[in-house]
N, C-alpha and C. Protein backbone atom coordinates (compact mmCIF):
# COMPACT_ATOMS: atom_id res chain seq x y z
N UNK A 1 0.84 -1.18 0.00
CA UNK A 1 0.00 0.00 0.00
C UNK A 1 0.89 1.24 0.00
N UNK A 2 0.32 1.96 -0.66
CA UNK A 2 1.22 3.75 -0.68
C UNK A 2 1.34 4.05 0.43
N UNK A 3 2.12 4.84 0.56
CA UNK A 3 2.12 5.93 1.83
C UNK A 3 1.98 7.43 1.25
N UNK A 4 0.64 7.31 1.43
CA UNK A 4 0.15 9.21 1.09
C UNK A 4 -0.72 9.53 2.24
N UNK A 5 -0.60 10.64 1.83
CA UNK A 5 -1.77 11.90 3.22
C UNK A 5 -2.95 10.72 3.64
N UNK A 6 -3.73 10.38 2.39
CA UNK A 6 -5.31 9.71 2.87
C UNK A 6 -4.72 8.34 3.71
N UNK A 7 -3.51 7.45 3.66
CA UNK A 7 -3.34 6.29 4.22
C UNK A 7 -3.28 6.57 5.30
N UNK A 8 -2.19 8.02 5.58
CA UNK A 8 -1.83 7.80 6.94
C UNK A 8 -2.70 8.67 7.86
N UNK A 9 -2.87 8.48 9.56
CA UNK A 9 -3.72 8.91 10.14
C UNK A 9 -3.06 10.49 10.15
N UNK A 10 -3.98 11.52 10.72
CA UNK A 10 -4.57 12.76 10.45
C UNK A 10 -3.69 12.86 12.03
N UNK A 11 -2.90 13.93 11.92
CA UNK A 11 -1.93 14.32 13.18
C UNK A 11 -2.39 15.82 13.89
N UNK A 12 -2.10 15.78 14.94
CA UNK A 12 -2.90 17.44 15.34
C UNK A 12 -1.39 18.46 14.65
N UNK A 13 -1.54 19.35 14.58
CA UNK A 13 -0.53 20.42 13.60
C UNK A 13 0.36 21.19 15.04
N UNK A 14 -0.05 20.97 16.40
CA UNK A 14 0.44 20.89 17.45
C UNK A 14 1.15 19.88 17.94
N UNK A 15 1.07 19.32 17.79
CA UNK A 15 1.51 18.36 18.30
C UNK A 15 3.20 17.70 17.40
N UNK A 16 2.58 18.30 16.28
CA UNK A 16 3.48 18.19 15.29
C UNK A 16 4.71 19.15 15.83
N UNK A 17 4.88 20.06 15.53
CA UNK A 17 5.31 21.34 16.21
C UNK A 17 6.35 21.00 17.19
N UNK A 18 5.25 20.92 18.45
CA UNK A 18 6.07 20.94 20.05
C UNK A 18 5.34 19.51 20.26
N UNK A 19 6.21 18.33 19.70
CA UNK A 19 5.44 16.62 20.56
C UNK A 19 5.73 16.67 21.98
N UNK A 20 4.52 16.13 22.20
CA UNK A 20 4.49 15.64 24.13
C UNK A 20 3.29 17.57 24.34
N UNK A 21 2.83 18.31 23.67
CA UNK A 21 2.79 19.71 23.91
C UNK A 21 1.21 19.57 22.90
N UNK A 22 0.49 19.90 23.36
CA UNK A 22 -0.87 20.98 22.43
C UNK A 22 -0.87 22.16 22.79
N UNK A 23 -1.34 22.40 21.48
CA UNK A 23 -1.22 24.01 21.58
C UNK A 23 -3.02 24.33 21.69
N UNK A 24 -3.01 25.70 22.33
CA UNK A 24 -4.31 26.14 22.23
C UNK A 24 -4.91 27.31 20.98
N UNK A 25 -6.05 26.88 20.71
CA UNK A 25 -6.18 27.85 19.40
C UNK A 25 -6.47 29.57 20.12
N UNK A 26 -5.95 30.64 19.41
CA UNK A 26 -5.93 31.80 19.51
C UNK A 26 -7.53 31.95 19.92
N UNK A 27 -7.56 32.88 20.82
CA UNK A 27 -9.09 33.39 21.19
C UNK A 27 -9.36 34.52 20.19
N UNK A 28 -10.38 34.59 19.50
CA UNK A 28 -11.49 35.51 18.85
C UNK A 28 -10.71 36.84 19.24
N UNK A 29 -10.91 37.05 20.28
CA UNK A 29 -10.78 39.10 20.37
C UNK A 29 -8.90 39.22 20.33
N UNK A 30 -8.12 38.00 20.22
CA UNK A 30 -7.07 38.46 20.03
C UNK A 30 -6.44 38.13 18.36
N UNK A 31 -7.15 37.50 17.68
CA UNK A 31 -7.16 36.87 16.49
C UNK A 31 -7.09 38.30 15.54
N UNK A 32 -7.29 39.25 15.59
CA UNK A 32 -7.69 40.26 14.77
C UNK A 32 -6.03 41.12 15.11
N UNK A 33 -5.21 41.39 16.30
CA UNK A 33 -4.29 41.06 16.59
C UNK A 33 -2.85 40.65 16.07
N UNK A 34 -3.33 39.39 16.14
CA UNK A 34 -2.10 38.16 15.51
C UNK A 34 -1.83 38.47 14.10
N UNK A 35 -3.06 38.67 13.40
CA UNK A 35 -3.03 38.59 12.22
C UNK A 35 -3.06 40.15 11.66
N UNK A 36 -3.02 40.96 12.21
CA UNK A 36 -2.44 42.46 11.74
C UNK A 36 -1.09 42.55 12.15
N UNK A 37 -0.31 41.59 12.80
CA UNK A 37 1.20 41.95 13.37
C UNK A 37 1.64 40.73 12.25
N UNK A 38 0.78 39.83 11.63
CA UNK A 38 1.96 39.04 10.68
C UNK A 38 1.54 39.62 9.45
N UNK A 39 0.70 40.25 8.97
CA UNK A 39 0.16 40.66 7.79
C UNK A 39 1.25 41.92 7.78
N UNK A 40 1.78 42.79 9.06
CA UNK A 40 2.28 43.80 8.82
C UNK A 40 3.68 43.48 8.89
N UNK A 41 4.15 42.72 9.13
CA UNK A 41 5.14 41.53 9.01
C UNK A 41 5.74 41.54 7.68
N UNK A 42 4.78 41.08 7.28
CA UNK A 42 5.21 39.96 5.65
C UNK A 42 5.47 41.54 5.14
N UNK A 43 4.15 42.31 5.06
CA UNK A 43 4.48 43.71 3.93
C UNK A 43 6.19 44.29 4.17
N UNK A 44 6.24 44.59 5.64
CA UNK A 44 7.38 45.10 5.92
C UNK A 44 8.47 44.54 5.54
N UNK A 45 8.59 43.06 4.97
CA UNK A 45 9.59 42.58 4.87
C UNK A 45 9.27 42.63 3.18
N UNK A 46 8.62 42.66 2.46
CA UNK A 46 8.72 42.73 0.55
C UNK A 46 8.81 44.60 0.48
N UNK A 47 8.65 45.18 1.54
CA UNK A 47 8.81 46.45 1.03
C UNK A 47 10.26 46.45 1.20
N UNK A 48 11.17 45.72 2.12
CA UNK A 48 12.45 45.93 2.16
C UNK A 48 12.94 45.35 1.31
N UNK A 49 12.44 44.40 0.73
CA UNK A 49 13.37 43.67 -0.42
C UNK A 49 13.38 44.67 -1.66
N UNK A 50 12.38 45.51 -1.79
CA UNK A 50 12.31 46.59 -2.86
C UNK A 50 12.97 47.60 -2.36
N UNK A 51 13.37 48.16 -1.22
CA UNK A 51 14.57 48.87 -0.65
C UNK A 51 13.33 50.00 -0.65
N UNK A 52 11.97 49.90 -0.21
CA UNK A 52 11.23 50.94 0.33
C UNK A 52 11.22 51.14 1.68
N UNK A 53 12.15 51.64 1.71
CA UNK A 53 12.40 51.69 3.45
C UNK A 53 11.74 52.35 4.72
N UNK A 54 11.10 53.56 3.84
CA UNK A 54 10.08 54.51 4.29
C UNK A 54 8.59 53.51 4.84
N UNK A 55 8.44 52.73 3.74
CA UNK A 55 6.86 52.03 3.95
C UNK A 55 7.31 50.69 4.67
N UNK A 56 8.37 50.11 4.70
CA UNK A 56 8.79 48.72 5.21
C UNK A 56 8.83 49.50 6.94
N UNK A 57 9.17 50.79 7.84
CA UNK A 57 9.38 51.21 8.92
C UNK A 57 8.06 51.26 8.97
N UNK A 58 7.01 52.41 8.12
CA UNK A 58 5.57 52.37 8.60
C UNK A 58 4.70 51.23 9.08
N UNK A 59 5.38 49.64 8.22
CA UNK A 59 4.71 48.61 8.05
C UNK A 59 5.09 48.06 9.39
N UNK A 60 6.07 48.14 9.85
CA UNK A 60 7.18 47.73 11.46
C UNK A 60 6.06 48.11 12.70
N UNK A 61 5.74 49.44 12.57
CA UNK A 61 5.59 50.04 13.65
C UNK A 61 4.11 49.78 13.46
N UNK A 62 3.39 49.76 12.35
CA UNK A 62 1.80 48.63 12.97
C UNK A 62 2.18 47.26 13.59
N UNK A 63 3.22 46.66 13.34
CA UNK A 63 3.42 45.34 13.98
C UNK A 63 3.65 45.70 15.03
N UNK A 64 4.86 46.62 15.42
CA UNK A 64 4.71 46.32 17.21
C UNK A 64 3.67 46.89 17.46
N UNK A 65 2.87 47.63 17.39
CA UNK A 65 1.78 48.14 17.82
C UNK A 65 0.41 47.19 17.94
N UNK A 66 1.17 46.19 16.62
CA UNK A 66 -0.22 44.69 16.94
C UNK A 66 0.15 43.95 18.20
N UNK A 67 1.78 43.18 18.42
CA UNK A 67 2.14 43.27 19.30
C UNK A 67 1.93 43.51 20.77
N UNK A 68 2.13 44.44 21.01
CA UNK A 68 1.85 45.50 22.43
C UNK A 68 0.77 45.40 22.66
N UNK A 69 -0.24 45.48 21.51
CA UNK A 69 -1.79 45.13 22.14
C UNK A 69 -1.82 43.08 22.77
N UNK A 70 -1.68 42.69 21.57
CA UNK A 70 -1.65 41.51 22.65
C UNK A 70 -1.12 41.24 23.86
N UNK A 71 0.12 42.15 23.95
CA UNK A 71 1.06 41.33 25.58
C UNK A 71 0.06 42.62 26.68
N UNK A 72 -0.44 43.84 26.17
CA UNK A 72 -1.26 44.57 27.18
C UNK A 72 -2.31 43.29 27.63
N UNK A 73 -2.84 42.83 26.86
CA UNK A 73 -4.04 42.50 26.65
C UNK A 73 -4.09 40.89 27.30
N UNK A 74 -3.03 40.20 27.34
CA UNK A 74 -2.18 39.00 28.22
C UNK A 74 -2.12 39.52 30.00
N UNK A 75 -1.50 40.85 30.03
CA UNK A 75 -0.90 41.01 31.20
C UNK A 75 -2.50 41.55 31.77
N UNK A 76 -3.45 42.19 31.07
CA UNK A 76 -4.68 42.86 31.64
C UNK A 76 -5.52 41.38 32.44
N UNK A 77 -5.23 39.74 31.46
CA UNK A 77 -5.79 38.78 32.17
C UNK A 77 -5.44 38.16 33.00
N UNK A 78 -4.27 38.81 33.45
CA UNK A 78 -3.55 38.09 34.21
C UNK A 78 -2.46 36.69 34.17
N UNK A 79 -1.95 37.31 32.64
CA UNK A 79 -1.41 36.10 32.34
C UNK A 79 0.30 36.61 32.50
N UNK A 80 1.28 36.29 32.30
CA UNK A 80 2.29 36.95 32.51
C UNK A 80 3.46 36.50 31.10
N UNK A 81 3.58 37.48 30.38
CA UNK A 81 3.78 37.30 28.56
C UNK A 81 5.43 36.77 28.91
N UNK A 82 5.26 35.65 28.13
CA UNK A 82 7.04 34.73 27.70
C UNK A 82 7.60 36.14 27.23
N UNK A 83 9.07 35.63 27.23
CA UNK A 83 10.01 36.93 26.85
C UNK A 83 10.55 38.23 27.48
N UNK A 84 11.57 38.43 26.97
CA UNK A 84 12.48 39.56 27.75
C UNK A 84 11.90 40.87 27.71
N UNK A 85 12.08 41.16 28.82
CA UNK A 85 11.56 42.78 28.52
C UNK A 85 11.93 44.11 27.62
N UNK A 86 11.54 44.55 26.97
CA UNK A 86 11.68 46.02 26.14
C UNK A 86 12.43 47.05 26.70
């Protein structure tokens, strides 16, 4: 028998990742968040490959600003955010 995707069993994409570890899916009110700090991410990084350096910094500073809202928004629940301080 082959060994393709449909033979073999269906793996969690966590688990894959970090084994022995699940991960939890992003909550709703921070999802909007995540995905304006990698969206502003990616731009910032093809505006630098075009050496627009002006719009690749504008594109930076919505990311930390997506950023900062999540670790506010961590520390407001009382959670205490991985990583070194600023």
């Amino acid at each position: 028998m082959a060994n393709t995707a449909a033979s073999r069993p269906a793996a969690d994409a966590g688990t894959l990742a970090f084994p022995g570890r699940t991960l939890d899916p992003i909550p709703a009110d921070r999802l909007t968040a995540v995905l304006g700090a990698f969206n502003a991410s990616n731009l910032a990084s093809s505006y630098i490959e075009r050496g627009n350096f002006t719009a690749a910094r504008r594109k930076l500073v919505q990311a930390l600003n997506a950023v900062n809202q999540l670790q506010s928004g961590l520390s407001s629940a009382g959670v205490e955010a991985k990583g070194g301080a600023a």
